[in-house]
PDB file of N, CA and C in Angstrom:
ATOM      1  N   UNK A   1       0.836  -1.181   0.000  1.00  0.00           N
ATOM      2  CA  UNK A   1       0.000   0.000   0.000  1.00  0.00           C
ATOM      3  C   UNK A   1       0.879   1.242   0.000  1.00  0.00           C
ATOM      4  N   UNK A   2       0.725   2.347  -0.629  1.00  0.00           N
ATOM      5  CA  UNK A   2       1.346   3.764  -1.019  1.00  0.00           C
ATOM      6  C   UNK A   2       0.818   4.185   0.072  1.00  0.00           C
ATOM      7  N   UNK A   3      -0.409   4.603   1.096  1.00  0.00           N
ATOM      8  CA  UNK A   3      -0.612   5.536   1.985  1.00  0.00           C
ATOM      9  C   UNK A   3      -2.135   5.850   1.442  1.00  0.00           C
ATOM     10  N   UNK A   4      -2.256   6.166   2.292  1.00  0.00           N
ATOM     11  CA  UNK A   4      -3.665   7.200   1.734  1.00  0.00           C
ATOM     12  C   UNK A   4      -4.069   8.276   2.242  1.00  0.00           C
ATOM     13  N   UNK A   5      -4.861   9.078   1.724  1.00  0.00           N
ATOM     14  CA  UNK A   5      -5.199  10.508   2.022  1.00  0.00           C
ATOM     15  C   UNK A   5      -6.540  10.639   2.086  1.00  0.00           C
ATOM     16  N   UNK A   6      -7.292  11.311   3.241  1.00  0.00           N
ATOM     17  CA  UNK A   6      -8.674  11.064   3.690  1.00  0.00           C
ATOM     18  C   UNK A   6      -9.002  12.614   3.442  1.00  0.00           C
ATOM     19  N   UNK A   7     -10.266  12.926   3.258  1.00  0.00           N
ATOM     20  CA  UNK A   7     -10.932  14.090   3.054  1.00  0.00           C
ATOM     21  C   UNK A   7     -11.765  13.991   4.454  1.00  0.00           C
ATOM     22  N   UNK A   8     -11.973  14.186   5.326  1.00  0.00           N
ATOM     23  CA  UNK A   8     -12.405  14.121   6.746  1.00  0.00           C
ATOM     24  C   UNK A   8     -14.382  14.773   6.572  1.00  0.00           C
ATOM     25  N   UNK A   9     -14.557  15.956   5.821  1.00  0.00           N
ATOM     26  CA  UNK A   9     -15.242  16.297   5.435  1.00  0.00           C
ATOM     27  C   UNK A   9     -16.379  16.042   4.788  1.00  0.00           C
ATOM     28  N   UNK A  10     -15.769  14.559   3.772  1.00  0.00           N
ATOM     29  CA  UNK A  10     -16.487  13.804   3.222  1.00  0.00           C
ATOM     30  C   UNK A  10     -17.227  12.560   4.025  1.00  0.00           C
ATOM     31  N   UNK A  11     -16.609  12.494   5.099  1.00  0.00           N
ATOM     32  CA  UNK A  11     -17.197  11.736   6.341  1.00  0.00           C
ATOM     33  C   UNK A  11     -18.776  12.113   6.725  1.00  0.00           C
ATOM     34  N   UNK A  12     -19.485  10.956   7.236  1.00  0.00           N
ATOM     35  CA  UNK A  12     -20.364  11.625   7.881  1.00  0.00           C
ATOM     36  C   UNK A  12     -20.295  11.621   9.171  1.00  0.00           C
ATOM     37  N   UNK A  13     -21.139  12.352  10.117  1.00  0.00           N
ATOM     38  CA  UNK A  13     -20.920  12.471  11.520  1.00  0.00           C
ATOM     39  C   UNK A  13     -21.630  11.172  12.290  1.00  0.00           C
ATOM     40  N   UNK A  14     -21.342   9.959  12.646  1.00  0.00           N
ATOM     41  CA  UNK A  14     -22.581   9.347  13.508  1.00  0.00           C
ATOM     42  C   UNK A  14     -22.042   9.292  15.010  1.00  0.00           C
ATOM     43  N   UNK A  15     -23.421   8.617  15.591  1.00  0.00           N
ATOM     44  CA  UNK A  15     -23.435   8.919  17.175  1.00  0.00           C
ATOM     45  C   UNK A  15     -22.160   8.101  17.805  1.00  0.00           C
ATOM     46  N   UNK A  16     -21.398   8.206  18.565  1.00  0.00           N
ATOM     47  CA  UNK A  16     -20.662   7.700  18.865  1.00  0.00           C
ATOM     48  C   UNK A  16     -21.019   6.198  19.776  1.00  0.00           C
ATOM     49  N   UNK A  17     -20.578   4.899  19.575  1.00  0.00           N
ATOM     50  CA  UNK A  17     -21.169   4.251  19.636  1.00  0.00           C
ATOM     51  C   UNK A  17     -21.158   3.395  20.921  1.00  0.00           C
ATOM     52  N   UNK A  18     -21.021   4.335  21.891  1.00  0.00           N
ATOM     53  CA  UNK A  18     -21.013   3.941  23.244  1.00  0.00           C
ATOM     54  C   UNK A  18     -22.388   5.000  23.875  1.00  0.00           C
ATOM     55  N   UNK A  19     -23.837   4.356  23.611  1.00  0.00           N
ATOM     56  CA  UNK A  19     -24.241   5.315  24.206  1.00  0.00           C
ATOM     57  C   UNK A  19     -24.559   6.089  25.680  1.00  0.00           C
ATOM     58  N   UNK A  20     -23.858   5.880  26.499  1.00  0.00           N
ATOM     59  CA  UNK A  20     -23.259   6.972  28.015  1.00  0.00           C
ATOM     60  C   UNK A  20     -22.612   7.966  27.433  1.00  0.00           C
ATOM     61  N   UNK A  21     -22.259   7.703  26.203  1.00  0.00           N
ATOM     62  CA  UNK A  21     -21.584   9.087  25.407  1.00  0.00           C
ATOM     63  C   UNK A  21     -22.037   9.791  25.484  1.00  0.00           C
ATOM     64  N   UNK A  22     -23.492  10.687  25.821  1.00  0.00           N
ATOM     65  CA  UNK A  22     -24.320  11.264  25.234  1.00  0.00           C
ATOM     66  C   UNK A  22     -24.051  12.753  24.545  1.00  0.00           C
ATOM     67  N   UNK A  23     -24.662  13.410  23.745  1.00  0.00           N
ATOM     68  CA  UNK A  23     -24.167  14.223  22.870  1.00  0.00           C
ATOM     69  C   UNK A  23     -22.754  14.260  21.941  1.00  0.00           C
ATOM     70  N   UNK A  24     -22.434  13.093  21.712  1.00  0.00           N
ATOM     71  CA  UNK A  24     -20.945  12.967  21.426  1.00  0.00           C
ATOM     72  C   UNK A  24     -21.239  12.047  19.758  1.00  0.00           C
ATOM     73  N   UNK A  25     -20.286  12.451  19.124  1.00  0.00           N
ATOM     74  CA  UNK A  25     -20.516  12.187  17.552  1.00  0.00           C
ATOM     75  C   UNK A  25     -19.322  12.318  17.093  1.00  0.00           C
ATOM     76  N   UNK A  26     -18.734  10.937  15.950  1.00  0.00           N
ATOM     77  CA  UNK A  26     -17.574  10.726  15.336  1.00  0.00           C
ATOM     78  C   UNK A  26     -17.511  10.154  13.911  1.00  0.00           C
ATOM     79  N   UNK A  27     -16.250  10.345  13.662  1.00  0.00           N
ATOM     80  CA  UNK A  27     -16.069  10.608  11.983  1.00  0.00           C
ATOM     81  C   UNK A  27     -14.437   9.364  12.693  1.00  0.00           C
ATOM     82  N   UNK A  28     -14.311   8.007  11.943  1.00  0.00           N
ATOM     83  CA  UNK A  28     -13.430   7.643  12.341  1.00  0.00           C
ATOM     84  C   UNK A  28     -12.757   7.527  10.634  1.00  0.00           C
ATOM     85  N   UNK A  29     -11.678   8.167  10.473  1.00  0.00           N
ATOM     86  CA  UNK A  29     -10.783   8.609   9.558  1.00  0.00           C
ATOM     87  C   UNK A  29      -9.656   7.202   8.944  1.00  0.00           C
ATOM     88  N   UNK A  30      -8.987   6.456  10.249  1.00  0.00           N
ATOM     89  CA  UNK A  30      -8.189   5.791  10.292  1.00  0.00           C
ATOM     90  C   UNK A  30      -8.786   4.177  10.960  1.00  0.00           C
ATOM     91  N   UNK A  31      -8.944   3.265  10.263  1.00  0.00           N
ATOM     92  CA  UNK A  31      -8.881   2.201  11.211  1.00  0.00           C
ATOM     93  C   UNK A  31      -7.989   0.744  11.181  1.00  0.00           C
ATOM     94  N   UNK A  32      -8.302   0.090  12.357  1.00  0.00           N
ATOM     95  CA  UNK A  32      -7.091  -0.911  12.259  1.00  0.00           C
ATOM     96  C   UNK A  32      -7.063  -2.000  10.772  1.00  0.00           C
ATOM     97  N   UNK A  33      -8.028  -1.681  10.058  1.00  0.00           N
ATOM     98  CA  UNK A  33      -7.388  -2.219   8.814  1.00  0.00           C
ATOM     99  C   UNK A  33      -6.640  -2.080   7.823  1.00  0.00           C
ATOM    100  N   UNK A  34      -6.658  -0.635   8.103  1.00  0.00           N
ATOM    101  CA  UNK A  34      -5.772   0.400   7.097  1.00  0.00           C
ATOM    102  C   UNK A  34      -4.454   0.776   7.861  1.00  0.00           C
ATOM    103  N   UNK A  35      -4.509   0.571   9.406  1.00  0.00           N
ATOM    104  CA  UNK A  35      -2.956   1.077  10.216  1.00  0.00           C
ATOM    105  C   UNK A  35      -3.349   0.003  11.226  1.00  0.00           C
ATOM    106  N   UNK A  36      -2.691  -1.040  11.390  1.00  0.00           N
ATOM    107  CA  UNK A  36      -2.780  -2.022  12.345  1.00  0.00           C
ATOM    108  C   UNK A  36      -2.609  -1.423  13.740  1.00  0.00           C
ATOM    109  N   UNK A  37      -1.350  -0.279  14.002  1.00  0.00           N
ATOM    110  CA  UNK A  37      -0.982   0.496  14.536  1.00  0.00           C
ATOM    111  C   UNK A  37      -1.313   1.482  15.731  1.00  0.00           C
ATOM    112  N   UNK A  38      -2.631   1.801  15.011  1.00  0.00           N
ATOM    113  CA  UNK A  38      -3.405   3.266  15.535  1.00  0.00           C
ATOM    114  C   UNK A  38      -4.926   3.523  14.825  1.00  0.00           C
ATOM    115  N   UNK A  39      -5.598   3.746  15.126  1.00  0.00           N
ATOM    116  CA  UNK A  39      -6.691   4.203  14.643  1.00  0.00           C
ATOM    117  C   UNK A  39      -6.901   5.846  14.911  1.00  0.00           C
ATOM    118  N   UNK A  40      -7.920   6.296  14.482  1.00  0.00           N
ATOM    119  CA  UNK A  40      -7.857   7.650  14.211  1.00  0.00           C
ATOM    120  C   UNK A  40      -9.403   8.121  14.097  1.00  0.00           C
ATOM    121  N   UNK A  41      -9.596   9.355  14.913  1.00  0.00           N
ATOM    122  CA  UNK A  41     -11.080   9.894  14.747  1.00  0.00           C
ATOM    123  C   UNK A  41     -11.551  11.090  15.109  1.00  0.00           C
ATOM    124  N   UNK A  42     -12.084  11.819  14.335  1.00  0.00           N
ATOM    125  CA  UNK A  42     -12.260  13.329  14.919  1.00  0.00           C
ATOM    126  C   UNK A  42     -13.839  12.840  15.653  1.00  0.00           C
ATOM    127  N   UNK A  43     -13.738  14.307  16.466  1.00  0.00           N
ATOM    128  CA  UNK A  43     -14.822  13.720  17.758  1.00  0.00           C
ATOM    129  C   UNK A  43     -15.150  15.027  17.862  1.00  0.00           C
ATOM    130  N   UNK A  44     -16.887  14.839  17.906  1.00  0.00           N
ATOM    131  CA  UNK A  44     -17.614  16.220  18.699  1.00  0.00           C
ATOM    132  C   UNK A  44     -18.407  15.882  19.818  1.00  0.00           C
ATOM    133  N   UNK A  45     -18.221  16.906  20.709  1.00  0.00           N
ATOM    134  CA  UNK A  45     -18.948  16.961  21.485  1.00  0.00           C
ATOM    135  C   UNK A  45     -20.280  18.112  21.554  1.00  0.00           C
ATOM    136  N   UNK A  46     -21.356  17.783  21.549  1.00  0.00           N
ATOM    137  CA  UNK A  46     -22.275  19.298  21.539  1.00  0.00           C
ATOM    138  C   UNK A  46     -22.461  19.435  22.690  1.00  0.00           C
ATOM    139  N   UNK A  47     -22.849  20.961  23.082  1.00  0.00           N
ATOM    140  CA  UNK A  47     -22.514  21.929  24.297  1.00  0.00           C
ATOM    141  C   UNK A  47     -23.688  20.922  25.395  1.00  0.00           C
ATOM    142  N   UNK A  48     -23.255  20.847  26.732  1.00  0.00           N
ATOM    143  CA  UNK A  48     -23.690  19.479  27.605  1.00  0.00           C
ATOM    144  C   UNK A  48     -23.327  18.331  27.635  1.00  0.00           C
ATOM    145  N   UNK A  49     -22.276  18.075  26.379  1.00  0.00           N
ATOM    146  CA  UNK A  49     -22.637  16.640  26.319  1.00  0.00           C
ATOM    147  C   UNK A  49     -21.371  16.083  26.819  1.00  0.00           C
ATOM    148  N   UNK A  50     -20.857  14.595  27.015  1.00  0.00           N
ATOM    149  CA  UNK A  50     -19.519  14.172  27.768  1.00  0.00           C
ATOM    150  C   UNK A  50     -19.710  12.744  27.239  1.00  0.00           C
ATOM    151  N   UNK A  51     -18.200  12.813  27.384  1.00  0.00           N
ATOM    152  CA  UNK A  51     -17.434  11.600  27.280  1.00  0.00           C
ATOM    153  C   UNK A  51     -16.970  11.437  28.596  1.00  0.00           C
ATOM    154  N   UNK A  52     -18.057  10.546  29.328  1.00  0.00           N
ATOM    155  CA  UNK A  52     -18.099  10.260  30.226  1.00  0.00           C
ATOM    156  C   UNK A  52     -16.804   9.367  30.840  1.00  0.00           C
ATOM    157  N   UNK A  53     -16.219   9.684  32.039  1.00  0.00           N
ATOM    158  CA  UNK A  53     -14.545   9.112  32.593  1.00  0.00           C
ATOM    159  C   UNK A  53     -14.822   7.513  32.341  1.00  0.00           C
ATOM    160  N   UNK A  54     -13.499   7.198  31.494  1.00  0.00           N
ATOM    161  CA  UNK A  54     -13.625   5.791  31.404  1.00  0.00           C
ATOM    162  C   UNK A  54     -12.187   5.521  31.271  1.00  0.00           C
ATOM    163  N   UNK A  55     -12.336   3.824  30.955  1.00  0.00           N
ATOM    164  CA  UNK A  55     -10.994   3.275  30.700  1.00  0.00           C
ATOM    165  C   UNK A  55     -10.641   2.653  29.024  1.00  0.00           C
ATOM    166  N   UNK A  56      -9.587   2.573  29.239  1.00  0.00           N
ATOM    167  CA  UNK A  56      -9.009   1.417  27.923  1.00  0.00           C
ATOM    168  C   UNK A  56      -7.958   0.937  28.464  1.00  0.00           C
ATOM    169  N   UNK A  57      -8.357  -0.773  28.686  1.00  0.00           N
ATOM    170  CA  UNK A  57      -7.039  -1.289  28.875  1.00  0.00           C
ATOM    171  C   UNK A  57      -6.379  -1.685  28.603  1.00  0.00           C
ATOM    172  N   UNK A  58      -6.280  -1.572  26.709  1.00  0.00           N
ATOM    173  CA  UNK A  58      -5.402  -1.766  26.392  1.00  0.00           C
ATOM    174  C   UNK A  58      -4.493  -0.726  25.362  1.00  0.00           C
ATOM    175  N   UNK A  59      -5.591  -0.005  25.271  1.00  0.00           N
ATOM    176  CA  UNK A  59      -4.658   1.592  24.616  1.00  0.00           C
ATOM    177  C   UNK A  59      -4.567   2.405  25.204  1.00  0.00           C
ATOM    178  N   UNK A  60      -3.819   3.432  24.527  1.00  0.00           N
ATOM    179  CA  UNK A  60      -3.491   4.682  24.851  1.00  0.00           C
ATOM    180  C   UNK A  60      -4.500   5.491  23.952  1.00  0.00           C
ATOM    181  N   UNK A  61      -4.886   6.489  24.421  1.00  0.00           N
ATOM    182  CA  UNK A  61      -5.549   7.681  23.791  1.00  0.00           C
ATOM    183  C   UNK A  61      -5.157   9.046  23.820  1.00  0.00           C
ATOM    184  N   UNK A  62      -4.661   9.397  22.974  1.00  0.00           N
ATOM    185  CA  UNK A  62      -3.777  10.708  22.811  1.00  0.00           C
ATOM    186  C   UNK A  62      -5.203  11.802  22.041  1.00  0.00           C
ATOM    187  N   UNK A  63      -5.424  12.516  22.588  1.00  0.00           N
ATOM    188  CA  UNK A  63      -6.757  13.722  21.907  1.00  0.00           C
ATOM    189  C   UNK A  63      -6.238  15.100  21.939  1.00  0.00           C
ATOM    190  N   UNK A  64      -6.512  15.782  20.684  1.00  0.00           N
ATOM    191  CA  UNK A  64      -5.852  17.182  20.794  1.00  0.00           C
ATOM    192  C   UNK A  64      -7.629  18.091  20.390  1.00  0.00           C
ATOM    193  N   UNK A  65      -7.431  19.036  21.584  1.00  0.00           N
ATOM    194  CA  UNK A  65      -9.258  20.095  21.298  1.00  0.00           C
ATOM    195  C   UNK A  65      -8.184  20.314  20.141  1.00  0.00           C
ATOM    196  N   UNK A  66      -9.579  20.695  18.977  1.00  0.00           N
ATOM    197  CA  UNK A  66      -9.204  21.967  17.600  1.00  0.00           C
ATOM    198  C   UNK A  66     -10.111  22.920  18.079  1.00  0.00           C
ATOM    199  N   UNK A  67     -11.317  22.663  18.905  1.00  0.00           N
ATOM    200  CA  UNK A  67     -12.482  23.870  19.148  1.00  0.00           C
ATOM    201  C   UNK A  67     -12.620  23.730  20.137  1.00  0.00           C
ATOM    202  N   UNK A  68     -13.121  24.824  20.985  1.00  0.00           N
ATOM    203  CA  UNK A  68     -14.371  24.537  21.813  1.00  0.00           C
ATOM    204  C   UNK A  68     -13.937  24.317  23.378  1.00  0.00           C
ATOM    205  N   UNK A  69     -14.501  24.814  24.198  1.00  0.00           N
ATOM    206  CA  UNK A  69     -13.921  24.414  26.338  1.00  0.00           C
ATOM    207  C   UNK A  69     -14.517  23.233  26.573  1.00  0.00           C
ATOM    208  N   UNK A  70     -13.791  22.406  27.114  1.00  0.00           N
ATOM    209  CA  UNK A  70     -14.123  21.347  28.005  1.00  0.00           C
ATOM    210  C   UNK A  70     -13.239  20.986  29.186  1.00  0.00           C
ATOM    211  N   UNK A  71     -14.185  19.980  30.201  1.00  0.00           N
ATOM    212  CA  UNK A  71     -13.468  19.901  31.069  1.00  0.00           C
ATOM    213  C   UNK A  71     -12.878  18.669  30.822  1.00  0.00           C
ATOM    214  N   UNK A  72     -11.558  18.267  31.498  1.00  0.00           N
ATOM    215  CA  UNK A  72     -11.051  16.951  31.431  1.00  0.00           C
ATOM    216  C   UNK A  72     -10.422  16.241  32.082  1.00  0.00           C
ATOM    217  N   UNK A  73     -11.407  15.374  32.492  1.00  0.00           N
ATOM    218  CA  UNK A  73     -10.808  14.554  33.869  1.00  0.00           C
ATOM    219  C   UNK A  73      -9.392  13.325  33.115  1.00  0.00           C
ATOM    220  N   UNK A  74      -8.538  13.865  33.536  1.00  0.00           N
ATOM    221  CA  UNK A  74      -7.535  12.756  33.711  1.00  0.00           C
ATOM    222  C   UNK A  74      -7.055  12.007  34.728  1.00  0.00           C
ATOM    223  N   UNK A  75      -7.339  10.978  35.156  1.00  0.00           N
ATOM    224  CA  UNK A  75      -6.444   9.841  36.219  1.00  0.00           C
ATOM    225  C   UNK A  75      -7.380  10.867  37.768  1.00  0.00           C
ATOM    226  N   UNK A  76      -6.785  11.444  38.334  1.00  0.00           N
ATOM    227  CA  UNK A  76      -7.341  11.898  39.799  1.00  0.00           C
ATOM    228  C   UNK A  76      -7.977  13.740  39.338  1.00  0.00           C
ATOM    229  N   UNK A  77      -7.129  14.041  38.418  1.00  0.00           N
ATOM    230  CA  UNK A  77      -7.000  16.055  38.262  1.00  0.00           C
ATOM    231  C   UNK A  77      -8.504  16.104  36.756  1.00  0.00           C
ATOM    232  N   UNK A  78      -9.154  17.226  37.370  1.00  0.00           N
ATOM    233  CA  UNK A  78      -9.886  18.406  36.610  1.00  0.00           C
ATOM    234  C   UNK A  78      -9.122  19.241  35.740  1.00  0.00           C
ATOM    235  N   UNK A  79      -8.973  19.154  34.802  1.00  0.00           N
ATOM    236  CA  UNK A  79      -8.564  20.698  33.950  1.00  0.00           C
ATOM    237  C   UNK A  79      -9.524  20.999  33.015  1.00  0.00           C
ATOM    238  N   UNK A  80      -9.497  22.634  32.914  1.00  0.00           N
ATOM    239  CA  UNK A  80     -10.387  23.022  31.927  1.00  0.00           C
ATOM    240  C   UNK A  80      -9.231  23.059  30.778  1.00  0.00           C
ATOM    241  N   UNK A  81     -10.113  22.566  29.209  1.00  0.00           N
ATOM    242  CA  UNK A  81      -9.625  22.683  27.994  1.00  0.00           C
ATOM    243  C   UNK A  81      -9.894  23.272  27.276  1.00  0.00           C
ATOM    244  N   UNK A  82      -8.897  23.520  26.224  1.00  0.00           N
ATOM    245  CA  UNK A  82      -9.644  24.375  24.810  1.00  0.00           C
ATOM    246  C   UNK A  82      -8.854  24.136  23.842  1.00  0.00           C
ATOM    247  N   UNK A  83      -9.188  24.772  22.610  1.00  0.00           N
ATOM    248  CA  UNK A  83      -8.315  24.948  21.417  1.00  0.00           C
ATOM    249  C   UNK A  83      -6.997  24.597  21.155  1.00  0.00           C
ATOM    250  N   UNK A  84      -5.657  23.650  21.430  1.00  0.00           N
ATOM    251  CA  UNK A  84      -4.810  23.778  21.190  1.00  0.00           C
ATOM    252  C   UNK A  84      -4.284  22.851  22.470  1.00  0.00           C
ATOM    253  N   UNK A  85      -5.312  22.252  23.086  1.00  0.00           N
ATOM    254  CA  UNK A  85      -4.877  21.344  24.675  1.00  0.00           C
ATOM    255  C   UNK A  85      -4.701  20.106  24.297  1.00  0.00           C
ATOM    256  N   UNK A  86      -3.787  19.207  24.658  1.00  0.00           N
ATOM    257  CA  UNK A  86      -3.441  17.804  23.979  1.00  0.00           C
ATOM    258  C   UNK A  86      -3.894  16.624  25.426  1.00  0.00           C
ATOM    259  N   UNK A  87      -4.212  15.779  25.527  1.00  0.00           N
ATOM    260  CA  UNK A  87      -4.326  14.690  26.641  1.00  0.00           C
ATOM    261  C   UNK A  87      -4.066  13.666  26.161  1.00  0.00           C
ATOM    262  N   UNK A  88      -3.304  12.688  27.314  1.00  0.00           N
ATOM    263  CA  UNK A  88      -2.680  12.009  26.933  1.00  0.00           C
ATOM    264  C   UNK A  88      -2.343  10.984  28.163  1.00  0.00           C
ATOM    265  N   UNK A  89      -3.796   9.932  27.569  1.00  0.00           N
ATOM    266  CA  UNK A  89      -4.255   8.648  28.649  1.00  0.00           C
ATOM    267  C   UNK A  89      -3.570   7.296  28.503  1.00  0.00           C
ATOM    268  N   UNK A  90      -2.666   7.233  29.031  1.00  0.00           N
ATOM    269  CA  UNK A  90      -2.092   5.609  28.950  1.00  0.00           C
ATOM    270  C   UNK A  90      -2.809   4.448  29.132  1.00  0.00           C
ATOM    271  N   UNK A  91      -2.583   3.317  28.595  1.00  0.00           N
ATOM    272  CA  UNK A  91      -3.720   2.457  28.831  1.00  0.00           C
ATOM    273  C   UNK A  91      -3.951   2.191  30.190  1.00  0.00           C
ATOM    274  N   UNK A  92      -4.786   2.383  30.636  1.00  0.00           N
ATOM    275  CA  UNK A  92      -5.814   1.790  32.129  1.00  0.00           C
ATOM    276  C   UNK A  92      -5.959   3.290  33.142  1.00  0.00           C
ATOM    277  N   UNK A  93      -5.375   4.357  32.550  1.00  0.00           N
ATOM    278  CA  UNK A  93      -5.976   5.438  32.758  1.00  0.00           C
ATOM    279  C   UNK A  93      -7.397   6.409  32.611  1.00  0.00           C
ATOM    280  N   UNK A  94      -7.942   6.448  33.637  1.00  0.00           N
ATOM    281  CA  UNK A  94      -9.689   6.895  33.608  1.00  0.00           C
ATOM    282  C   UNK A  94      -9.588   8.470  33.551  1.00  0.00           C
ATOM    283  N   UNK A  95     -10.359   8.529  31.861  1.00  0.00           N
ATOM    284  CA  UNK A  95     -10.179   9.770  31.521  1.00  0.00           C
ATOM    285  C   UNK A  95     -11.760  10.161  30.642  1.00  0.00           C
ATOM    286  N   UNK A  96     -11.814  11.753  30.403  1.00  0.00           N
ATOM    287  CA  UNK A  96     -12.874  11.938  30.014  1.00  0.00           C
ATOM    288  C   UNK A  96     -13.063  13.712  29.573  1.00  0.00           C
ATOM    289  N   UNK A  97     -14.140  13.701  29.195  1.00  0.00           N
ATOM    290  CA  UNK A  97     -14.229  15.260  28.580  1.00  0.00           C
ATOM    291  C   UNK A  97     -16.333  15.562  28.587  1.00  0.00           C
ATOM    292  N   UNK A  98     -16.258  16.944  29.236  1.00  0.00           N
ATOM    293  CA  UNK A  98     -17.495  17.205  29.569  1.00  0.00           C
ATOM    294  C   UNK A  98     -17.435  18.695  28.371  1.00  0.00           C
ATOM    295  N   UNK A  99     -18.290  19.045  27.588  1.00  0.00           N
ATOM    296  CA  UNK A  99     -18.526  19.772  26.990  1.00  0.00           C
ATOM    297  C   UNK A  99     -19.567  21.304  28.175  1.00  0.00           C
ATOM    298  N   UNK A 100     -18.361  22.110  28.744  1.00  0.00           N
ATOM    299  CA  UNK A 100     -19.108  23.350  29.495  1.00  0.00           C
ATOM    300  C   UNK A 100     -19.646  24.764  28.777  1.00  0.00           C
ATOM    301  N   UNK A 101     -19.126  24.543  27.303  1.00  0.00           N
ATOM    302  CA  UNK A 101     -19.569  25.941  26.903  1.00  0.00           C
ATOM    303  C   UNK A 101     -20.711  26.008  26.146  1.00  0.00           C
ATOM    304  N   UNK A 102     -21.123  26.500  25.235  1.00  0.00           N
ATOM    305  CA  UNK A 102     -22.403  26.925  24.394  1.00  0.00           C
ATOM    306  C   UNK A 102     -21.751  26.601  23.134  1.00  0.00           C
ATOM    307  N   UNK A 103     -21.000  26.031  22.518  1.00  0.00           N
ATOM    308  CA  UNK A 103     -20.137  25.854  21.379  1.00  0.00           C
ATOM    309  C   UNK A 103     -19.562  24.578  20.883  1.00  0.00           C
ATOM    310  N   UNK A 104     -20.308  23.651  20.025  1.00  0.00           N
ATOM    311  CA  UNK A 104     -19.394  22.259  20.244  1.00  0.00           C
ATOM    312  C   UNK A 104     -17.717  22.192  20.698  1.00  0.00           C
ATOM    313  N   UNK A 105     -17.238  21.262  20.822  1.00  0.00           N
ATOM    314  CA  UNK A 105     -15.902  21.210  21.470  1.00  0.00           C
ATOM    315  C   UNK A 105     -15.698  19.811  19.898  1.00  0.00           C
ATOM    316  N   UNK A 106     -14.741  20.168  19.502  1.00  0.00           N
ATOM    317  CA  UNK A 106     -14.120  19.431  18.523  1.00  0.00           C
ATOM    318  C   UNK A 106     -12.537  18.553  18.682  1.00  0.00           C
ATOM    319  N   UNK A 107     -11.815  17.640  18.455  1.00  0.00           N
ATOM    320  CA  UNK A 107     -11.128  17.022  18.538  1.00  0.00           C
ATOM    321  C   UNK A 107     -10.974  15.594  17.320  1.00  0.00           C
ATOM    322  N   UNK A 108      -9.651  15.754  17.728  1.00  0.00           N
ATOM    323  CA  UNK A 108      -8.711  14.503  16.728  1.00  0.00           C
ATOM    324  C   UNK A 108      -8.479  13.459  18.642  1.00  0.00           C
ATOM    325  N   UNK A 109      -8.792  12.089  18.038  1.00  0.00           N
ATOM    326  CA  UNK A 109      -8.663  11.061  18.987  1.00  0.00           C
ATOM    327  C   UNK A 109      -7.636  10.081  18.354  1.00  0.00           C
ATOM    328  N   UNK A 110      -6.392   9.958  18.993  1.00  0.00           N
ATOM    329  CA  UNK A 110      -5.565   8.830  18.403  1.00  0.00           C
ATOM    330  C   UNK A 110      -5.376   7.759  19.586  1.00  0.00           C
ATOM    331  N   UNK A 111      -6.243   6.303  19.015  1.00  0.00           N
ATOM    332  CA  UNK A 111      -5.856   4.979  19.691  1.00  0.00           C
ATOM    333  C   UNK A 111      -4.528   4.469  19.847  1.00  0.00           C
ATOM    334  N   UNK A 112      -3.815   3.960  20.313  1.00  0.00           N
ATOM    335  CA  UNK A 112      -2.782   3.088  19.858  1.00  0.00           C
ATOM    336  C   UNK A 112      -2.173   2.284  20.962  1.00  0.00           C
ATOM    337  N   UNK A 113      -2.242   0.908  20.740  1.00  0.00           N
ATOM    338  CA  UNK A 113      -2.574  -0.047  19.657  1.00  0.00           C
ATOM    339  C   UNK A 113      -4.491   0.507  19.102  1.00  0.00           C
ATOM    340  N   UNK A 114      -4.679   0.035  18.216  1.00  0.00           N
ATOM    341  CA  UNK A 114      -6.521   0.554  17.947  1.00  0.00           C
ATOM    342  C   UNK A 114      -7.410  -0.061  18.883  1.00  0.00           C
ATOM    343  N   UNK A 115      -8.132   0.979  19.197  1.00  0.00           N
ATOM    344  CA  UNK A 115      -9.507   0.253  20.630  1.00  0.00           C
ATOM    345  C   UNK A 115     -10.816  -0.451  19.413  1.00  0.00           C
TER     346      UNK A 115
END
């Protein structure tokens, strides 16, 4: 395989498929058939909604905001997020993101190994 190049845009948005998600909606870009590696997914949250604190025990989840405040529980600590904030959950780390503003909250989610 040469690589490939995704138009993200051309995606559609569906509900994310854990529903405790609530208000939460994804576009998964990359998956383990195409990168054994990592998977890949932009993620919205609309204003209220959360990705409620959880685990993966066997990946890591690396998420960078592109939009939008949220809060984000990592391991024991609260921080508020935004635009340009990266997190970064090792596997069996309980982590999560609450959407506090009036504005979806947008993000890139990288698995690895893929959940």
């Amino acid at each position: 395989m040469d690589g490939k190049t995704i138009d993200s845009e051309k995606i559609e948005w569906g509900a994310h498929p854990n529903p405790k998600h609530a208000g939460v909606f994804m576009k998964t870009l990359v998956d383990a058939q195409t990168n054994p590696l990592a998977t890949v997914h932009r993620v919205r949250i609309a204003p209220g909604g959360e990705i409620v604190p959880h685990i993966h025990d066997k990946s890591a989840e690396t998420f960078l905001i592109t939009a939008g405040q949220a809060l984000c529980a990592l391991g024991d600590a609260t921080t508020e997020f935004r635009a340009g904030n990266l997190g970064y959950a090792p596997a069996g780390t309980r982590h999560g993101l609450k959407n506090m503003g009036s504005e979806d909250v947008d993000l890139v989610a990288i698995f690895t190994p893929p959940a």
